[in-house]
N, C-alpha and C. Protein backbone atom coordinates (compact mmCIF):
# COMPACT_ATOMS: atom_id res chain seq x y z
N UNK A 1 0.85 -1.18 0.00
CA UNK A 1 0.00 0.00 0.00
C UNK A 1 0.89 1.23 0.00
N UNK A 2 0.29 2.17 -0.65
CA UNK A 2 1.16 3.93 -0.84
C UNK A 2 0.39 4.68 -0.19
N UNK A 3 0.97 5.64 0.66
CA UNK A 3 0.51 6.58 0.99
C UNK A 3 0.56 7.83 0.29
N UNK A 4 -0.60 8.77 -0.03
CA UNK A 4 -0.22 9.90 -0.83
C UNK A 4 -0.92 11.21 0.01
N UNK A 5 -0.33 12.06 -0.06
CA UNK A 5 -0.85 13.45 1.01
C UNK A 5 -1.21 14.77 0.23
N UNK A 6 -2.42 14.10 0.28
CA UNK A 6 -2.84 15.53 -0.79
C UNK A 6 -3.47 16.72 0.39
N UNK A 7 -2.86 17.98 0.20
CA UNK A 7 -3.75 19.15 1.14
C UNK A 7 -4.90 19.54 0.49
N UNK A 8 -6.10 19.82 1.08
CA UNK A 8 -7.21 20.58 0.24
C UNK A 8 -7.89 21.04 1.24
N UNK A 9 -8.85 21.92 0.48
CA UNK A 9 -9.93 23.13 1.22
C UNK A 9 -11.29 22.03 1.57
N UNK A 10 -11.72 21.97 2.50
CA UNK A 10 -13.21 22.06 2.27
C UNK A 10 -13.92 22.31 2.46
N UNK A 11 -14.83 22.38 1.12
CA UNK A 11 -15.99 23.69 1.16
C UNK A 11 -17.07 23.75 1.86
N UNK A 12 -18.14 24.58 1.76
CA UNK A 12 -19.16 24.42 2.78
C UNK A 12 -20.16 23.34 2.28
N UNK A 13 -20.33 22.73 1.42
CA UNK A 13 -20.82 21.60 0.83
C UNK A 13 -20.28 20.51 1.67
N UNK A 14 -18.98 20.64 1.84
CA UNK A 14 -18.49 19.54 2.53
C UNK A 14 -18.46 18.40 1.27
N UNK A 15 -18.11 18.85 -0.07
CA UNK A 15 -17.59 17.41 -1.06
C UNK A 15 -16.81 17.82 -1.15
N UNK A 16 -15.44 16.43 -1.58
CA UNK A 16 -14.02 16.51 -1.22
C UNK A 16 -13.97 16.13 -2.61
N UNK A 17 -13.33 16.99 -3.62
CA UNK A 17 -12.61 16.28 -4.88
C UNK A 17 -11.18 16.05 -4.54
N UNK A 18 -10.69 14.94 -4.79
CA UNK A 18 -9.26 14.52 -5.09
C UNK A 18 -8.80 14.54 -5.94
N UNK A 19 -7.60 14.68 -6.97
CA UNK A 19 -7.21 14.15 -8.45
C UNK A 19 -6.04 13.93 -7.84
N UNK A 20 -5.75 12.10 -8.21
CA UNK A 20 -4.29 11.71 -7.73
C UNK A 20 -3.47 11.65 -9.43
N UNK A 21 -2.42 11.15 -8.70
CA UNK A 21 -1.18 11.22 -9.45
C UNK A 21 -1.69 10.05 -10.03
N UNK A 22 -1.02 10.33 -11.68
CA UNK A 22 -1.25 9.34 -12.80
C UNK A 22 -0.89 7.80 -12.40
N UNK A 23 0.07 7.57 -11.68
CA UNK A 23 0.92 6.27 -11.45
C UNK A 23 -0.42 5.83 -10.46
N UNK A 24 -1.33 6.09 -9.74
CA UNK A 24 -2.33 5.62 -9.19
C UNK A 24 -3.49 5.06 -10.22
N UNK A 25 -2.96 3.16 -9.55
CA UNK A 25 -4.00 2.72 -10.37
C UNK A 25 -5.17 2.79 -9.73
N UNK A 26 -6.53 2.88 -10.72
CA UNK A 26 -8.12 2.68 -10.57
C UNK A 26 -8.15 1.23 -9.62
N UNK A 27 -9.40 1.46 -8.58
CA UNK A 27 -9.56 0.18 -8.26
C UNK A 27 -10.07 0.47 -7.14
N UNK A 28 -10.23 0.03 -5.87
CA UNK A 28 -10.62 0.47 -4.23
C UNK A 28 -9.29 0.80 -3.65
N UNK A 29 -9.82 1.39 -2.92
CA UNK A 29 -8.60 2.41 -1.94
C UNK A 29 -9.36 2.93 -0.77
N UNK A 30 -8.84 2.61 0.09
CA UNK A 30 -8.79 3.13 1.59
C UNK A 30 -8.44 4.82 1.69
N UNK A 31 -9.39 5.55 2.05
CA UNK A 31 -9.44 6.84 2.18
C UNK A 31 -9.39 7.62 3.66
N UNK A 32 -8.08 8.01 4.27
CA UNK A 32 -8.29 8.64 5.27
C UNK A 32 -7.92 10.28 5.60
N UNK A 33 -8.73 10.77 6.09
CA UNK A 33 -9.22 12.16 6.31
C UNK A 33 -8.80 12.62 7.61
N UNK A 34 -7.85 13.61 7.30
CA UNK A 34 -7.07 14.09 8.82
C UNK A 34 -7.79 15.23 9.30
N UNK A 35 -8.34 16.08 9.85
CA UNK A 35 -9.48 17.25 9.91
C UNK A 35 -8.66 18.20 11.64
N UNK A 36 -7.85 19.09 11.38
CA UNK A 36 -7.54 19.78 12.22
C UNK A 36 -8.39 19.79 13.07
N UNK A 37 -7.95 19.16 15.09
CA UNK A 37 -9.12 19.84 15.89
C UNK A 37 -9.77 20.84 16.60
N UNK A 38 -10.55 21.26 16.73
CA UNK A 38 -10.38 22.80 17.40
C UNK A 38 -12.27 22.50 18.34
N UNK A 39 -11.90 24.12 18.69
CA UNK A 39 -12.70 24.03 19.80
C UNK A 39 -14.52 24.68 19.22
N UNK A 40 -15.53 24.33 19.25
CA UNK A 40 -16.50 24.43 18.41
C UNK A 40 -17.15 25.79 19.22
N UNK A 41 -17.99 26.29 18.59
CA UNK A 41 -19.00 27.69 18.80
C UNK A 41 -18.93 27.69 20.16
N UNK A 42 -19.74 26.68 20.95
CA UNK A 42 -20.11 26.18 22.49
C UNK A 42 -18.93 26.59 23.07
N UNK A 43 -17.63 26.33 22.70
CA UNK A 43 -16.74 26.34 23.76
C UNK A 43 -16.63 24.61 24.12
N UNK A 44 -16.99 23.54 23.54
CA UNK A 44 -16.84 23.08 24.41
C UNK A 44 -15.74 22.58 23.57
N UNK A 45 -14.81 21.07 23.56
CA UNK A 45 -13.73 21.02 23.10
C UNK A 45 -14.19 19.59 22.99
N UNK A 46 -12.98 18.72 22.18
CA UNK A 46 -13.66 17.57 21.41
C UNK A 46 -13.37 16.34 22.70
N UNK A 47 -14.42 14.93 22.25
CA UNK A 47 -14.51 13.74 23.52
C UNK A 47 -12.93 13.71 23.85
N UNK A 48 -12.35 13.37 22.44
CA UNK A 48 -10.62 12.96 22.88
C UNK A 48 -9.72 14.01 24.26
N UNK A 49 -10.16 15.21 23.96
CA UNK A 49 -9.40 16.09 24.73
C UNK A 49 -9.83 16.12 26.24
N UNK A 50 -11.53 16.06 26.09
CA UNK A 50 -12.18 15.57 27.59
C UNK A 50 -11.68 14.45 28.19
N UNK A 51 -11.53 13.83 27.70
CA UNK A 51 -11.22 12.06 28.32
C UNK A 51 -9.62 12.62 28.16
N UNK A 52 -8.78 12.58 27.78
CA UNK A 52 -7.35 13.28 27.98
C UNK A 52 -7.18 14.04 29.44
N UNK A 53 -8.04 14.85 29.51
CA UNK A 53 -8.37 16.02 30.65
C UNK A 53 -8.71 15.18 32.42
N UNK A 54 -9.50 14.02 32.07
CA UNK A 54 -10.05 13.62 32.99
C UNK A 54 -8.82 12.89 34.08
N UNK A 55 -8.88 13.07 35.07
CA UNK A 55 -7.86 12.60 36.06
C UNK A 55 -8.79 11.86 37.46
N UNK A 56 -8.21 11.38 38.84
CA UNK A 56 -8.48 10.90 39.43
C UNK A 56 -9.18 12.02 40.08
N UNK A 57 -8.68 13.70 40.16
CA UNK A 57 -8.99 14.54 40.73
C UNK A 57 -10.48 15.34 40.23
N UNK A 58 -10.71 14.52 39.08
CA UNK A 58 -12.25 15.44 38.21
C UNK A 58 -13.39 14.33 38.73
N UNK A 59 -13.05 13.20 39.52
CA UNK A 59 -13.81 12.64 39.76
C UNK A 59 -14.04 12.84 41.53
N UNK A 60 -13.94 13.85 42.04
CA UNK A 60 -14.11 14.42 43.13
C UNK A 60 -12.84 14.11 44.14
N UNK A 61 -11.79 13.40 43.77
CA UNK A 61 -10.39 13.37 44.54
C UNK A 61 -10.42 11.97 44.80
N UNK A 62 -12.22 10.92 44.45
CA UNK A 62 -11.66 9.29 44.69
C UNK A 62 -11.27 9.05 43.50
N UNK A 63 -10.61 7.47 43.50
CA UNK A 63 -10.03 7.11 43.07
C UNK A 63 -11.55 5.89 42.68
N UNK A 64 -10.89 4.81 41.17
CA UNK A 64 -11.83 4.10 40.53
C UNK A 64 -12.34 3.23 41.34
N UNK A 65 -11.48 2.58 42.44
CA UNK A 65 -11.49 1.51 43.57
C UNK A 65 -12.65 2.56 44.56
N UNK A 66 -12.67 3.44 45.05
CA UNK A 66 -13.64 3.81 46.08
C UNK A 66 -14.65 4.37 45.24
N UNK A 67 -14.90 4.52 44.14
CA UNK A 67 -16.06 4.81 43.22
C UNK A 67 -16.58 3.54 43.18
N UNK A 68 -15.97 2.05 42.77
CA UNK A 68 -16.55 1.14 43.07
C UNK A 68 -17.22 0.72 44.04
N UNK A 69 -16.23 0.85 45.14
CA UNK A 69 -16.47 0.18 46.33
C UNK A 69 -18.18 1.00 46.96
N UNK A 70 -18.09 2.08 46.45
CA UNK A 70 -19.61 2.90 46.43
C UNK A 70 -20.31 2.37 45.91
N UNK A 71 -20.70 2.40 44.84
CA UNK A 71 -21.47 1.71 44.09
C UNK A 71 -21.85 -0.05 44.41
N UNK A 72 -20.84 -0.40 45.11
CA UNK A 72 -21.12 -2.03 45.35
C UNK A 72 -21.65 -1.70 47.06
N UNK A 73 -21.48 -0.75 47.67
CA UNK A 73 -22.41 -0.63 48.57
C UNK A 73 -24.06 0.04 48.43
N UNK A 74 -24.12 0.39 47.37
CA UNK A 74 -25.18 1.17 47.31
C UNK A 74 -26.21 0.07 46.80
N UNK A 75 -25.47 -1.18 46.18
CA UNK A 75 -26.07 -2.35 45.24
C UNK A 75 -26.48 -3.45 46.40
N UNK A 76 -25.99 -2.94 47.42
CA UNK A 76 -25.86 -4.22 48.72
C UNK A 76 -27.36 -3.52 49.76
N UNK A 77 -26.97 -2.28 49.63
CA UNK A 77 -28.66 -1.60 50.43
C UNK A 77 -29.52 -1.66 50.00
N UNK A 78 -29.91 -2.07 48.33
CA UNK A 78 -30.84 -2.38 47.32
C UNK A 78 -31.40 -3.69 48.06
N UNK A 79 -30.83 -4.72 48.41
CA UNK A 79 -31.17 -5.64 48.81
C UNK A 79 -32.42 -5.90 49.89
C-alpha cells in the first residue's frame, strides 16, 4: 500500500474532490481524512481532549477503587 498526502480546502458543501497522481491505479482504496481539531462555537472542546483532561482529581479526589467500592455498597442496600 502507498501513501499519498494531498492538502485541500473544504468547502461548505463539505464534497471533497481529489485528483491523484497518474501512477495511481483505478480500483478500491482506503481513504483517510485528517481534519484539524479545534474548539467548536459552544466552547466546548472535542470527547478525545475531555477524556485526555479527565484525572483521578475530576472525579471528586476518589479514586476508581472507592467509586466502586460505592457503588457495590449502594447495590448491597438495594437488597
Amino acid at each position: 500500500m502507498k501513501a499519498i498526502r494531498v492538502m485541500a480546502e473544504i468547502p461548505e458543501d463539505r464534497v471533497l474532490t481529489v485528483r491523484l497522481p497518474e501512477d495511481v491505479d483505478p480500483g478500491s482504496a482506503e481513504v483517510l481524512v485528517l481534519v484539524s481539531e479545534r474548539v467548536d462555537e459552544s466552547g466546548a472542546h472535542t470527547l478525545e481532549e475531555l477524556l485526555r483532561s479527565l484525572d483521578a482529581g475530576a472525579c471528586g479526589g476518589r479514586t476508581r477503587e472507592e467509586i466502586d467500592e460505592q457503588i457495590e455498597a449502594e447495590r448491597r442496600a438495594w437488597e
